[in-house]
N, C-alpha and C. Protein backbone atom coordinates (compact mmCIF):
# COMPACT_ATOMS: atom_id res chain seq x y z
N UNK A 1 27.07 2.03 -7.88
CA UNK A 1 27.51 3.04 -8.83
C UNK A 1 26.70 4.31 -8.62
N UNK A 2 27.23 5.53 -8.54
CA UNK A 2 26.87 6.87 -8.43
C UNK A 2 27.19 7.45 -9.70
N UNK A 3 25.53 8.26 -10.26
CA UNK A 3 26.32 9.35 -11.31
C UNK A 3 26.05 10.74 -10.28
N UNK A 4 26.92 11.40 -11.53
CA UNK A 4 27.53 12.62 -10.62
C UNK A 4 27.49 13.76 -11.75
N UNK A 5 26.67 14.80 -11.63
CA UNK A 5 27.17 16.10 -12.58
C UNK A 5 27.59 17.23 -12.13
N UNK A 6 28.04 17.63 -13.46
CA UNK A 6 29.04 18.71 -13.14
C UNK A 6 28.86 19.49 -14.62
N UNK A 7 29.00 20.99 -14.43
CA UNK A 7 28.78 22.03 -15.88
C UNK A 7 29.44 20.85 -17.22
N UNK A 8 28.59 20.45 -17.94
CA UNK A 8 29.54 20.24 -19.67
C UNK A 8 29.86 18.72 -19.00
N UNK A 9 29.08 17.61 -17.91
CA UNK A 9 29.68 16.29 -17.90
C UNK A 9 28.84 15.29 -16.67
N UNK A 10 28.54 14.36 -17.18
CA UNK A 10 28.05 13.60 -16.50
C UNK A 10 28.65 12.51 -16.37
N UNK A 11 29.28 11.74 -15.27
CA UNK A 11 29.85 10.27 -14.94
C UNK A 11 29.14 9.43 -14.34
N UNK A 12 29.29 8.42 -14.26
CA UNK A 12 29.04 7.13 -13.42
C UNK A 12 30.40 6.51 -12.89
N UNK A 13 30.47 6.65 -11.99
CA UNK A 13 31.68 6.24 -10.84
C UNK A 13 31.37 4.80 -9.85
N UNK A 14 32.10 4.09 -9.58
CA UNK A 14 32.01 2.88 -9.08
C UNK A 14 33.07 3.27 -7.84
N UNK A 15 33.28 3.67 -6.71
CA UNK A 15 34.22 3.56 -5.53
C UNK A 15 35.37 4.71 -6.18
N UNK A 16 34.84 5.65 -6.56
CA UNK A 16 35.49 6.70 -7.21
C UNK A 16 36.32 6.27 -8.87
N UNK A 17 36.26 4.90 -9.24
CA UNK A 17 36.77 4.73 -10.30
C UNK A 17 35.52 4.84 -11.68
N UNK A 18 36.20 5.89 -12.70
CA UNK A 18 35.07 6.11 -13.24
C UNK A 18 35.01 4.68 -14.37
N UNK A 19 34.01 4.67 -14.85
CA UNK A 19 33.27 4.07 -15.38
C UNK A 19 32.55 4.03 -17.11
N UNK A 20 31.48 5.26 -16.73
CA UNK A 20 31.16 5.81 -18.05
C UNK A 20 31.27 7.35 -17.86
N UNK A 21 31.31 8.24 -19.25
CA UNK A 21 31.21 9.37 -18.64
C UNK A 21 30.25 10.31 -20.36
N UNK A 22 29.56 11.29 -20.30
CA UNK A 22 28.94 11.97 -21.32
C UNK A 22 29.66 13.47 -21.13
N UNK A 23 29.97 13.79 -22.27
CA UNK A 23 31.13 15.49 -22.19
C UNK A 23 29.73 16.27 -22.86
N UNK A 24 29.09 17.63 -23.17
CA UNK A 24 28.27 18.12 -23.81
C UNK A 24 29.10 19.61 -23.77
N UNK A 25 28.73 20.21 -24.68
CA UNK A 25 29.64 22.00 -24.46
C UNK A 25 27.51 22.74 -24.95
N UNK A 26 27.69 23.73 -24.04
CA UNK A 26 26.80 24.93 -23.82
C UNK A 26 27.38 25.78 -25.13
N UNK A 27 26.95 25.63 -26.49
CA UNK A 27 26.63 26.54 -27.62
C UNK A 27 26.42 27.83 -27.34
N UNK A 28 25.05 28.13 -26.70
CA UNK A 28 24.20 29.09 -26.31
C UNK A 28 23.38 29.17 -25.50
N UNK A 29 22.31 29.86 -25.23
CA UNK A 29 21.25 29.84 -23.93
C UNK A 29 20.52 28.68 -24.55
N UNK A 30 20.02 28.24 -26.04
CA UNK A 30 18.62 27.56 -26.62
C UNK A 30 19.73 26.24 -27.33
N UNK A 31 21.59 26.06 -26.94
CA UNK A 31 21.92 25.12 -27.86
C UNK A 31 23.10 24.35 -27.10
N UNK A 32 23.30 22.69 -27.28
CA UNK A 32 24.04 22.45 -26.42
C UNK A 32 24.67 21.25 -27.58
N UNK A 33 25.77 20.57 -27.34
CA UNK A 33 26.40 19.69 -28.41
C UNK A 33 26.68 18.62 -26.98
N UNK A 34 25.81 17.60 -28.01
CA UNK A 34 26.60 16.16 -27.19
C UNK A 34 28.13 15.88 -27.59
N UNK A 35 28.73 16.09 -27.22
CA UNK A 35 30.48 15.96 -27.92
C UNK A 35 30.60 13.94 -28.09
N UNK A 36 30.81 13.79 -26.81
CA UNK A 36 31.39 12.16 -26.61
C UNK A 36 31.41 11.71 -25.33
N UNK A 37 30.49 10.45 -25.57
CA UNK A 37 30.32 9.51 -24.30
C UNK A 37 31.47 8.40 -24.60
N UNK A 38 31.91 7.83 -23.44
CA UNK A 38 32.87 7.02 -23.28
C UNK A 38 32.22 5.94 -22.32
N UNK A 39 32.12 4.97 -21.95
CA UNK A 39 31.81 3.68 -21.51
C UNK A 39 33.21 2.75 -21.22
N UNK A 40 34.08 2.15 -19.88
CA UNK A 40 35.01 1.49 -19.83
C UNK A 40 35.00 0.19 -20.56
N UNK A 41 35.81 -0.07 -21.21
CA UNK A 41 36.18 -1.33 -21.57
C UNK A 41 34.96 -2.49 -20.91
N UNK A 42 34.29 -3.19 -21.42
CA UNK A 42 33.97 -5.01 -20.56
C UNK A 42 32.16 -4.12 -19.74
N UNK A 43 32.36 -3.08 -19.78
CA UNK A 43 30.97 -2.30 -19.06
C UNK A 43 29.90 -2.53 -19.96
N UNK A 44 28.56 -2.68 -19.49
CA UNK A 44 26.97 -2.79 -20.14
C UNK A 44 27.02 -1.42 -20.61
N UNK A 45 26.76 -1.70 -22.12
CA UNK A 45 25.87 -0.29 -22.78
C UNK A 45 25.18 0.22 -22.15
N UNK A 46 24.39 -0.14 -21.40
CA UNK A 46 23.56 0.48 -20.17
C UNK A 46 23.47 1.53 -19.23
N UNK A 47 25.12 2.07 -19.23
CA UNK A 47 25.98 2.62 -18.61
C UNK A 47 25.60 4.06 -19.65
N UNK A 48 25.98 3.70 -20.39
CA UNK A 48 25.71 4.95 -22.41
C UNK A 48 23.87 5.17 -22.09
N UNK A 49 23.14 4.61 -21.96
CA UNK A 49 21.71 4.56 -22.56
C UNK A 49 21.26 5.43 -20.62
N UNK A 50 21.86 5.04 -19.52
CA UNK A 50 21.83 5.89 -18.44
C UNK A 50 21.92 7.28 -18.80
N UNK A 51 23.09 7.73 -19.21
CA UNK A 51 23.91 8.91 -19.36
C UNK A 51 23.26 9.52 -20.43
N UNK A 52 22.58 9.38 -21.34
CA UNK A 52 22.22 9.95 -22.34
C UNK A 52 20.16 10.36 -21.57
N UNK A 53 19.77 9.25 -21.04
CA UNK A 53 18.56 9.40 -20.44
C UNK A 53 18.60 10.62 -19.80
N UNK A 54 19.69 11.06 -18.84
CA UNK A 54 19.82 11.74 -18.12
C UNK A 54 19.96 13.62 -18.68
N UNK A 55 20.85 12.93 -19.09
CA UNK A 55 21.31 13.80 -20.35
C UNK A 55 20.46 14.51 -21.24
N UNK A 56 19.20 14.26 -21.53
CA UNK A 56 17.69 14.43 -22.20
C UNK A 56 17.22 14.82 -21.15
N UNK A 57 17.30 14.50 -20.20
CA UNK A 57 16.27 15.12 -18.80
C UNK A 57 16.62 16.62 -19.03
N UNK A 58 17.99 16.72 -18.61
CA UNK A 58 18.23 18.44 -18.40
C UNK A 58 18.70 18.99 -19.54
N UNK A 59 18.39 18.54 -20.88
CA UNK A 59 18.53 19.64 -21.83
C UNK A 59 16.82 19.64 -22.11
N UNK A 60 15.99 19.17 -21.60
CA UNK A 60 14.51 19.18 -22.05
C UNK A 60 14.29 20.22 -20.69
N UNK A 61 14.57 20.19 -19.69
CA UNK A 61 14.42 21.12 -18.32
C UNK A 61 14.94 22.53 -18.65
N UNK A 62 16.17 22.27 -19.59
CA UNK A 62 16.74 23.75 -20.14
C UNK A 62 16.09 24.58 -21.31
N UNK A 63 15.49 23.48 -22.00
CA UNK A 63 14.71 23.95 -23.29
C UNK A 63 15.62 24.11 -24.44
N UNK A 64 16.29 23.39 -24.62
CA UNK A 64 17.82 23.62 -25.44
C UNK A 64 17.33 22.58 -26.54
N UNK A 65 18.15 22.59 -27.92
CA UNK A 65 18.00 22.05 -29.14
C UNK A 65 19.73 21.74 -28.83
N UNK A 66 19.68 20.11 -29.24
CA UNK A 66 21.27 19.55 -29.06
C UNK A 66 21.51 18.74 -30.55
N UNK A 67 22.84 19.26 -31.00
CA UNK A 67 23.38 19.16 -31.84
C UNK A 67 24.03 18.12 -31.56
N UNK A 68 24.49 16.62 -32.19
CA UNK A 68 25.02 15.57 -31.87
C UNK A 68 26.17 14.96 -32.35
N UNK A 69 27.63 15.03 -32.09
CA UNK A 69 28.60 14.64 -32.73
C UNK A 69 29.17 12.81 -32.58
N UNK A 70 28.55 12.56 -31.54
CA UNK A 70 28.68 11.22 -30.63
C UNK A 70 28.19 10.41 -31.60
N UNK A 71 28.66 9.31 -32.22
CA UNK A 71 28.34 8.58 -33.14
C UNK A 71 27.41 7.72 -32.19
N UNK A 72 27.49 6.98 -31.33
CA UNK A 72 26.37 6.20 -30.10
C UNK A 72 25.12 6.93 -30.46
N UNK A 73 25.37 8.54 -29.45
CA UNK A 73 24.28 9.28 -29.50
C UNK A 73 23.23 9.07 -30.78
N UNK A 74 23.91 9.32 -31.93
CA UNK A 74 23.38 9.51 -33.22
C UNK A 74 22.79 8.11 -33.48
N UNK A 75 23.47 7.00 -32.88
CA UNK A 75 22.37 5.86 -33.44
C UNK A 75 21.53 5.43 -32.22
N UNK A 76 21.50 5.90 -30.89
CA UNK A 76 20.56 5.79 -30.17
C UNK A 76 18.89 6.91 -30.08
N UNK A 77 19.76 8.12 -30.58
CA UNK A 77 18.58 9.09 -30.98
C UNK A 77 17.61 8.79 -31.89
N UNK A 78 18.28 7.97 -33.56
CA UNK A 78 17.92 7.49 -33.94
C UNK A 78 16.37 6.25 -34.38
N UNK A 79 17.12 5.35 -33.00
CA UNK A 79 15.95 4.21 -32.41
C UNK A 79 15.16 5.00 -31.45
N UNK A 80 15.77 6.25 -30.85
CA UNK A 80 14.92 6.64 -29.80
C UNK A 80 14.42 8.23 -30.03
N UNK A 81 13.64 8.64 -31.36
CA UNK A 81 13.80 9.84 -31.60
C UNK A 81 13.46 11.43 -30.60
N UNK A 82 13.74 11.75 -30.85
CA UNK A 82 13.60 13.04 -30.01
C UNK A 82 13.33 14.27 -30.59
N UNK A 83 12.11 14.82 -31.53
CA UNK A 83 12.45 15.75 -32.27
C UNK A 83 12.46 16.75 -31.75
N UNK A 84 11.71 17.30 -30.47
CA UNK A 84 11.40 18.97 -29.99
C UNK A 84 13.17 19.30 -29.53
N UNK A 85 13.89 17.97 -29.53
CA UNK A 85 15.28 17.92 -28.44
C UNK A 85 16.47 18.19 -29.38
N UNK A 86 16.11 17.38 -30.46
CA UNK A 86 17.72 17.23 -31.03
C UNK A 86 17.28 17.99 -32.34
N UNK A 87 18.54 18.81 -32.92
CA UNK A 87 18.36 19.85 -33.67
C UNK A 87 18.30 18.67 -35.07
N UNK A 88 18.03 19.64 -35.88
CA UNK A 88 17.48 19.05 -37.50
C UNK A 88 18.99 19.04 -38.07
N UNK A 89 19.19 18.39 -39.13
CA UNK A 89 20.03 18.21 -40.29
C UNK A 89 21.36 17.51 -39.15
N UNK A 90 20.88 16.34 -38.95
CA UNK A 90 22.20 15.86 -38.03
C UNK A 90 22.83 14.53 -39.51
N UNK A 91 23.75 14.28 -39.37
CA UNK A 91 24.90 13.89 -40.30
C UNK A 91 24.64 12.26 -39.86
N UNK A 92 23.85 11.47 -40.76
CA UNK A 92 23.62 10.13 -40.46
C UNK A 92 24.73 9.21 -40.06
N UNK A 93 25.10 8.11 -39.77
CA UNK A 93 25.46 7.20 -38.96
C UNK A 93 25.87 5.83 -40.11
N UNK A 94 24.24 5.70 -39.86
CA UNK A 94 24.04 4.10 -40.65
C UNK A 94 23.45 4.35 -42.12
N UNK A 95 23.60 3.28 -43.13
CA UNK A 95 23.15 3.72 -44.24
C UNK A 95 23.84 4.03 -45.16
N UNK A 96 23.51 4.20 -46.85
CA UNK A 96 24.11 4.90 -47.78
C UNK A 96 24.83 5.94 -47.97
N UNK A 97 24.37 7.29 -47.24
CA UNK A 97 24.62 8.64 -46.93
C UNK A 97 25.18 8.40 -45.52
N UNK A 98 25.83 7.65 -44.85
CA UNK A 98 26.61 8.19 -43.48
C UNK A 98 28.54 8.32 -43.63
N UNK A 99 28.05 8.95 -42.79
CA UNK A 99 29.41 9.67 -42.51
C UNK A 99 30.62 8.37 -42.65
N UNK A 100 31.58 8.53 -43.36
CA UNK A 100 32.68 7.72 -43.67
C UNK A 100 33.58 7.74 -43.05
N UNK A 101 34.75 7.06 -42.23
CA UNK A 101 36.05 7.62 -41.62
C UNK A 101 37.03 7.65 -42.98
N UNK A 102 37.81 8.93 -42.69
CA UNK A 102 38.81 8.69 -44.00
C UNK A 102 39.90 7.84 -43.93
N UNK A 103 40.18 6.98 -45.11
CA UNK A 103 40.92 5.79 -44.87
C UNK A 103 42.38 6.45 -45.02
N UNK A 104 43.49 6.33 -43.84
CA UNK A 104 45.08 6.43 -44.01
C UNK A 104 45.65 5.86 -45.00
N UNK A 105 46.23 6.67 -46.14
CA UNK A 105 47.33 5.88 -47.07
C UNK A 105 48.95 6.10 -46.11
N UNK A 106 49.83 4.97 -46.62
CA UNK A 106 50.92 5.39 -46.35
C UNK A 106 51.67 6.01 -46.81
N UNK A 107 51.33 6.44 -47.96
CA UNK A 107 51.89 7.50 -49.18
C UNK A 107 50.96 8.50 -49.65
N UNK A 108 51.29 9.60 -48.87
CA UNK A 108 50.48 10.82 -48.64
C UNK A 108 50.30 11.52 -50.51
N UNK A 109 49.18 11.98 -50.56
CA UNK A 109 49.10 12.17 -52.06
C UNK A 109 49.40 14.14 -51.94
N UNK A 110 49.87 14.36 -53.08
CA UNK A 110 50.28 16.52 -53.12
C UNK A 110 49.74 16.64 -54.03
């Protein structure tokens, strides 16, 4: 397996079939957003905890503060904190106060 970057994306490719991949968007010169890592189906987390390692390498080389939307990210930053790296007031995960998905009714309320 080869990772491979490219502006805003990092993969891990197996014989050109990808694998895992991390998306990030460039904010500003000092700000960058982890958007969403993806990992194939039946693949080791390992694949996620690569891509994000990496991923910390060159926003710490850039000097950038990263804003985190990646629910993974948010509970691996978490166990693995990062404060000079990842920006303040990030939107918890796990816990009392985390972020909820909104539940679909089938009868839309007006």
């Amino acid at each position: 397996m080869a990772l491979r970057e490219e502006p805003g994306r990092l993969t891990i490719l197996d014989d050109d079939r990808l694998m895992a991949s991390l998306h990030y968007l460039t904010l500003s010169a000092d700000s960058w957003v982890l958007e969403q890592i993806f990992v194939r189906p039946n693949q080791p987390v390992s694949l996620a905890v690569e891509l994000i390692k990496r991923f910390t390498q060159l926003a710490t080389a850039a000097q950038v503060t990263v804003k985190l939307l990646d629910p993974y990210a948010k509970r691996y930053f978490a166990a693995h904190p990062a404060p000079t790296l990842v920006a303040a007031h990030q939107l918890p995960v796990q816990g009392a106060t985390a972020v909820r998905p909104v539940a679909l009714t089938a009868h839309p309320t007006e």
